[in-house]
Protein backbone atom coordinates (compact mmCIF):
# COMPACT_ATOMS: atom_id res chain seq x y z
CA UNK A 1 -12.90 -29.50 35.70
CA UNK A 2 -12.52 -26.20 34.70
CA UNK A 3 -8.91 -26.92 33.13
CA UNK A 4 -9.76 -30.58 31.87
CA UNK A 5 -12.84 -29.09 29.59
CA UNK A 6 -10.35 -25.93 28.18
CA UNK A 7 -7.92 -28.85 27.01
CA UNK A 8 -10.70 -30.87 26.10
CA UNK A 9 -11.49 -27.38 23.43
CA UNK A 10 -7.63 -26.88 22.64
CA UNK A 11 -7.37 -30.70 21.68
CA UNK A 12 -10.74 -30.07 19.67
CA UNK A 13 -9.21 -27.24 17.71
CA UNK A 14 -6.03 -28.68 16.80
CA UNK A 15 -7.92 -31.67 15.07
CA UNK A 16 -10.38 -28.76 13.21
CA UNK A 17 -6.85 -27.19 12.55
CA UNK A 18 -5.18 -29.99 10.96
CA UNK A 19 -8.30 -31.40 9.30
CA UNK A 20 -8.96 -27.88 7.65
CA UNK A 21 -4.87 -27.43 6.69
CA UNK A 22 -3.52 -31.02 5.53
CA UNK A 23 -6.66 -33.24 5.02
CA UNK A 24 -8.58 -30.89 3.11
CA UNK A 25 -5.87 -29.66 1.22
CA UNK A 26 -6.20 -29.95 -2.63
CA UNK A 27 -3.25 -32.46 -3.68
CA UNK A 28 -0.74 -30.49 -5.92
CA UNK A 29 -0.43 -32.58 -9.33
CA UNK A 30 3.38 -32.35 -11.09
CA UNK A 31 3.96 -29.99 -14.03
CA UNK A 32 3.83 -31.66 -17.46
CA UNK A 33 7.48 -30.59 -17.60
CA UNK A 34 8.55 -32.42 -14.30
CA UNK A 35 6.28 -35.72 -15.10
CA UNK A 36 8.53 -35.39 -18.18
CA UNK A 37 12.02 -35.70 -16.91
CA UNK A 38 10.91 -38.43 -14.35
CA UNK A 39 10.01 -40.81 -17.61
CA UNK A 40 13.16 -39.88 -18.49
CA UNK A 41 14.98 -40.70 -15.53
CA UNK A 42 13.25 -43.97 -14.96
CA UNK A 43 14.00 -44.47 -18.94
CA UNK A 44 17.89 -44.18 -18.09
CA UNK A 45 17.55 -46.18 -14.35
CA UNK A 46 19.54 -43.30 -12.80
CA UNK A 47 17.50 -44.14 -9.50
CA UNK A 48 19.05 -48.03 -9.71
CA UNK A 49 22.85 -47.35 -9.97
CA UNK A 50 23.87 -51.47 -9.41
CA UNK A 51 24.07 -52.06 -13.29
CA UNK A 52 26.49 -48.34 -13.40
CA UNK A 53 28.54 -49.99 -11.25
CA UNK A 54 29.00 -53.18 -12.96
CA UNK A 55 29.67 -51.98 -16.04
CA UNK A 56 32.02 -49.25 -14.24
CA UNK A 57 33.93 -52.02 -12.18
CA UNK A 58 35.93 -53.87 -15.09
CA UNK A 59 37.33 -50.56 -16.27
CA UNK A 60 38.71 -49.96 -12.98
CA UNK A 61 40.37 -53.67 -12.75
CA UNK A 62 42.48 -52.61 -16.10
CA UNK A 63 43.23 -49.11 -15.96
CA UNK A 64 44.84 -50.30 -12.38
CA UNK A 65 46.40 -53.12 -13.75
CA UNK A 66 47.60 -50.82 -16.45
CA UNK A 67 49.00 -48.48 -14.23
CA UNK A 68 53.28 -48.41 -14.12
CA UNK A 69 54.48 -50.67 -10.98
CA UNK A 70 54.51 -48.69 -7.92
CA UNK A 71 51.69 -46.00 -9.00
CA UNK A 72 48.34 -45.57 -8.31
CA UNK A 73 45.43 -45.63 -11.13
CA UNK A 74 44.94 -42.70 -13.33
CA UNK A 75 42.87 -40.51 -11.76
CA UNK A 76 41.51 -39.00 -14.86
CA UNK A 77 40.77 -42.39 -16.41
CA UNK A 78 38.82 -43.48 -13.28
CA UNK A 79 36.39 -40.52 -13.88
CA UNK A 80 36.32 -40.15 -17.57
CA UNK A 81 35.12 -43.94 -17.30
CA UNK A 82 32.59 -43.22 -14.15
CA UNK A 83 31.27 -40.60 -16.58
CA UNK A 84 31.17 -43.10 -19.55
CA UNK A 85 29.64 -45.65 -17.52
CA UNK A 86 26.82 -43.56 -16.46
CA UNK A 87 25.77 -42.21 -19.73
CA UNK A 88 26.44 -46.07 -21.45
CA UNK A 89 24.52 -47.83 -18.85
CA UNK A 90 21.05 -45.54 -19.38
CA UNK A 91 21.82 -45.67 -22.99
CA UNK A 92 21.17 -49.55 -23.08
CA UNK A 93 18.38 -49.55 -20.39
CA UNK A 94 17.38 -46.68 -23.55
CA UNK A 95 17.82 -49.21 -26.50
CA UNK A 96 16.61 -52.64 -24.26
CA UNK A 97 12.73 -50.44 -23.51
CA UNK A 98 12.71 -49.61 -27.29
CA UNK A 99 13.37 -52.93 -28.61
CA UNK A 100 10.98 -54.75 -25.45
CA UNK A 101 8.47 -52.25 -25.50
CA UNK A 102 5.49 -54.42 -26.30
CA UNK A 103 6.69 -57.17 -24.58
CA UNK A 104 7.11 -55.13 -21.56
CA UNK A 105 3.48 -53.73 -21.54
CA UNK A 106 2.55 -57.99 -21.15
CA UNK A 107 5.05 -58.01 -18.43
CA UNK A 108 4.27 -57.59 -14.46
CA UNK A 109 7.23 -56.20 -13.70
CA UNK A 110 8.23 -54.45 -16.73
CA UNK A 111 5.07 -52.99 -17.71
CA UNK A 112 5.00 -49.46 -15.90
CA UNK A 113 7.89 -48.41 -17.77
CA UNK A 114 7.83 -45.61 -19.41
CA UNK A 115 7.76 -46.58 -22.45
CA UNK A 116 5.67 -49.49 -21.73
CA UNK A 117 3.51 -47.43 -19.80
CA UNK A 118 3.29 -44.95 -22.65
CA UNK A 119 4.36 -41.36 -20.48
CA UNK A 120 7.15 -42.20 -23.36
CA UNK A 121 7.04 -42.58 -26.89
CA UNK A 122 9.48 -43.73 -29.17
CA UNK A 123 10.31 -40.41 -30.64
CA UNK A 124 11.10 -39.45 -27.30
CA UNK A 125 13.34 -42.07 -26.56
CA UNK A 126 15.04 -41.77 -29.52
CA UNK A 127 15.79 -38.22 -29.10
CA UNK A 128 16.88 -39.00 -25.62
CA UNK A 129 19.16 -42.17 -26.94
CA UNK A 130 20.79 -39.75 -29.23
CA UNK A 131 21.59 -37.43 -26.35
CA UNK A 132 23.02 -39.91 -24.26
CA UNK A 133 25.12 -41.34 -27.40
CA UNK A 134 26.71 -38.27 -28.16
CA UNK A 135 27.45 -37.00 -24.79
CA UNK A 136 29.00 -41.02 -24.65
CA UNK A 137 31.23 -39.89 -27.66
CA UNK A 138 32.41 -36.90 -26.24
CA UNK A 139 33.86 -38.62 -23.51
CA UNK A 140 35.27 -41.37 -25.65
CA UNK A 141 37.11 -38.61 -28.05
CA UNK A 142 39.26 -37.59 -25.12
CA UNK A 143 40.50 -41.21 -25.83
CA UNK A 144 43.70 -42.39 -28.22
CA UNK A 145 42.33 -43.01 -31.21
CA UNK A 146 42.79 -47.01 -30.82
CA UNK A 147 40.65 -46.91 -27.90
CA UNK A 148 38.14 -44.56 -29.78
CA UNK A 149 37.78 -47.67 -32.69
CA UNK A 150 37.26 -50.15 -29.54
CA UNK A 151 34.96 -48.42 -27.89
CA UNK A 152 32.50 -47.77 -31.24
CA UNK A 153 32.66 -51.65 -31.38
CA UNK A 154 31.08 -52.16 -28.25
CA UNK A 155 27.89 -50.90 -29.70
CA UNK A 156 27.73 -53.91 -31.61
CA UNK A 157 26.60 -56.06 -28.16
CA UNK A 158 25.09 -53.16 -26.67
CA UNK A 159 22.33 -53.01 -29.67
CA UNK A 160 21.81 -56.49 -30.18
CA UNK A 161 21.84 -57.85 -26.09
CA UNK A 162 18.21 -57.52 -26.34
CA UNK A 163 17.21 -59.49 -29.51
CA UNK A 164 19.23 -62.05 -28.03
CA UNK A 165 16.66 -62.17 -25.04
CA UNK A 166 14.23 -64.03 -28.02
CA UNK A 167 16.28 -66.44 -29.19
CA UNK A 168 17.95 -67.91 -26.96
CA UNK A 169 17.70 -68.59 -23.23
CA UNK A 170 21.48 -67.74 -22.50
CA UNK A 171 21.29 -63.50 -23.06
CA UNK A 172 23.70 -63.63 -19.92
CA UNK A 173 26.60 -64.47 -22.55
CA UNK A 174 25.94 -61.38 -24.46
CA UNK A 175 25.90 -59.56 -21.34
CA UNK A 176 28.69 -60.81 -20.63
CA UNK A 177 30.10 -59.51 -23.41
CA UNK A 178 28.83 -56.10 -23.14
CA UNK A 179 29.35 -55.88 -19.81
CA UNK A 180 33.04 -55.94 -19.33
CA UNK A 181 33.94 -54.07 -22.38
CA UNK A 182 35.82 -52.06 -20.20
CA UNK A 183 38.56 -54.59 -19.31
CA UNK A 184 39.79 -54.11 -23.03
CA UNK A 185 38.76 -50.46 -23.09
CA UNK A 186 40.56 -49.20 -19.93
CA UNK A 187 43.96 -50.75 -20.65
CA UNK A 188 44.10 -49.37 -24.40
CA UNK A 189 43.26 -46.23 -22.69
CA UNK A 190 46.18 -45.85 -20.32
CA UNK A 191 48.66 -47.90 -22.46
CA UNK A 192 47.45 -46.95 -26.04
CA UNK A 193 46.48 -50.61 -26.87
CA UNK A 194 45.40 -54.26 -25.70
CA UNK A 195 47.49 -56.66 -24.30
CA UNK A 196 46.31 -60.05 -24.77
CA UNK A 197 47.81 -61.71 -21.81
CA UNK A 198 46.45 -58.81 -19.56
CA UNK A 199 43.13 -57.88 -21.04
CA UNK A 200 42.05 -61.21 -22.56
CA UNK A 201 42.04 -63.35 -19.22
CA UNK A 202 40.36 -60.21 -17.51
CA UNK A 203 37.76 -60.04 -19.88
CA UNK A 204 37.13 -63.62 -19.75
CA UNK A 205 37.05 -63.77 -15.95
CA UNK A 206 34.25 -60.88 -15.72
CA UNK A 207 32.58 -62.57 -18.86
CA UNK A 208 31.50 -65.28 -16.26
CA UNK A 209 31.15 -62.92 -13.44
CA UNK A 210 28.64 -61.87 -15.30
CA UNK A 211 27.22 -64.84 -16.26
CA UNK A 212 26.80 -66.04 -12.33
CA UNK A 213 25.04 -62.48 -11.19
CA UNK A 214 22.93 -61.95 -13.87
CA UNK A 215 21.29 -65.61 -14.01
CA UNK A 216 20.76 -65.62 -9.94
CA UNK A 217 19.09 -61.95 -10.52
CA UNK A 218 16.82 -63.80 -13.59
CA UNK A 219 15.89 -66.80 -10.86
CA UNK A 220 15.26 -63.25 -8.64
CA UNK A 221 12.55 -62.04 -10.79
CA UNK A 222 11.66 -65.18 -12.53
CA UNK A 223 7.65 -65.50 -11.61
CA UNK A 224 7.49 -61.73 -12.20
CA UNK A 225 9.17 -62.01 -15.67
CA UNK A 226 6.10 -64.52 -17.47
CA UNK A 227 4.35 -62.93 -20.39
């Protein structure tokens, strides 16, 4: 009895213990600084790497197919362009939140964005946009000077994939545009310029890869997507 009421007291003391260490323990709120960089990295979706990869994939497919017969894929391609696609991919999640800002904030599943949410403003993401562009550039200036002209054109669909979002119900073809950018870019990159009957049918052939995965993601999200 003796024993069962001194472990009857330890058990007793353990729960005052815990009670008085972890329940009762002020929660510790995040610096100003750190909430800071988390907009940011929510801003550039570096937690949700599936769109990196897409746009990542088509360079791959040329700078292989680019490669000489009997060698493997530039090495240093491959990463320049993992780089690239990185810093491109945030920098039109960066550009889409600007330009769908207030229609994000009507949004379900869009609205605790960061700029939607307003831990952002648009000064911010501007400054951070311009960061992200001309970290993009450095890496495209270790590129032949054709490739540097093609790759400045793909901001043309980059910038206006959004807008397109309000006028039509087909954004998936300027995607698809945007998206595999890279089948053009990573051959000129190895080779020094496009071949048409290498690049073109690639392009074309991810251009409605495209098209398939990103209207079976908008089904996806469809009843979270109503304004």
């Amino acid at each position: 009895m003796l024993r069962s009421f001194s472990r009857f007291g330890s058990d007793r003391c353990t729960r005052f213990l815990y009670t008085s260490c972890y329940v009762n323990t002020p929660k510790i709120q995040p610096s100003k600084s750190s909430q800071l960089l988390n907009s940011y990295f929510e801003l550039g979706r570096f937690a949700r790497p599936t769109g990196t990869w897409l746009l990542y994939l088509p360079c791959t497919w040329s700078i292989a197919l680019a490669a000489p017969p009997g060698h493997l894929p530039d090495i240093y391609m491959l990463t320049l362009f993992g780089v690239g696609s990185i810093l491109m991919r945030s920098a039109g999640c960066t550009i889409n939140d600007m330009w769908d800002k207030k229609y994000d904030m009507l949004v379900k599943r869009t609205k605790d964005r960061p700029l939607a949410s307003g831990s952002l403003n648009l000064p911010q993401a501007l400054l951070f946009l311009a960061v992200q562009l001309a970290t993009s550039l450095v890496i495209l200036l270790q590129l032949n000077w054709y490739s540097v002209f093609l790759g400045i054109l793909s901001l043309i669909p980059v910038i206006t994939y959004p807008l397109f979002k309000r006028v039509t119900y087909w954004p998936q073809l300027v995607l698809g545009l945007t998206f595999n950018w890279g089948a053009l870019l990573g051959y000129s990159a190895v080779t020094g310029s496009v071949n048409p009957l290498i690049s073109i049918p690639l392009y074309f052939g991810g251009f409605n890869w495209t098209i398939i995965y990103d209207t079976i993601y908008a089904h996806q999200v469809c009843a979270h997507s109503l304004l």
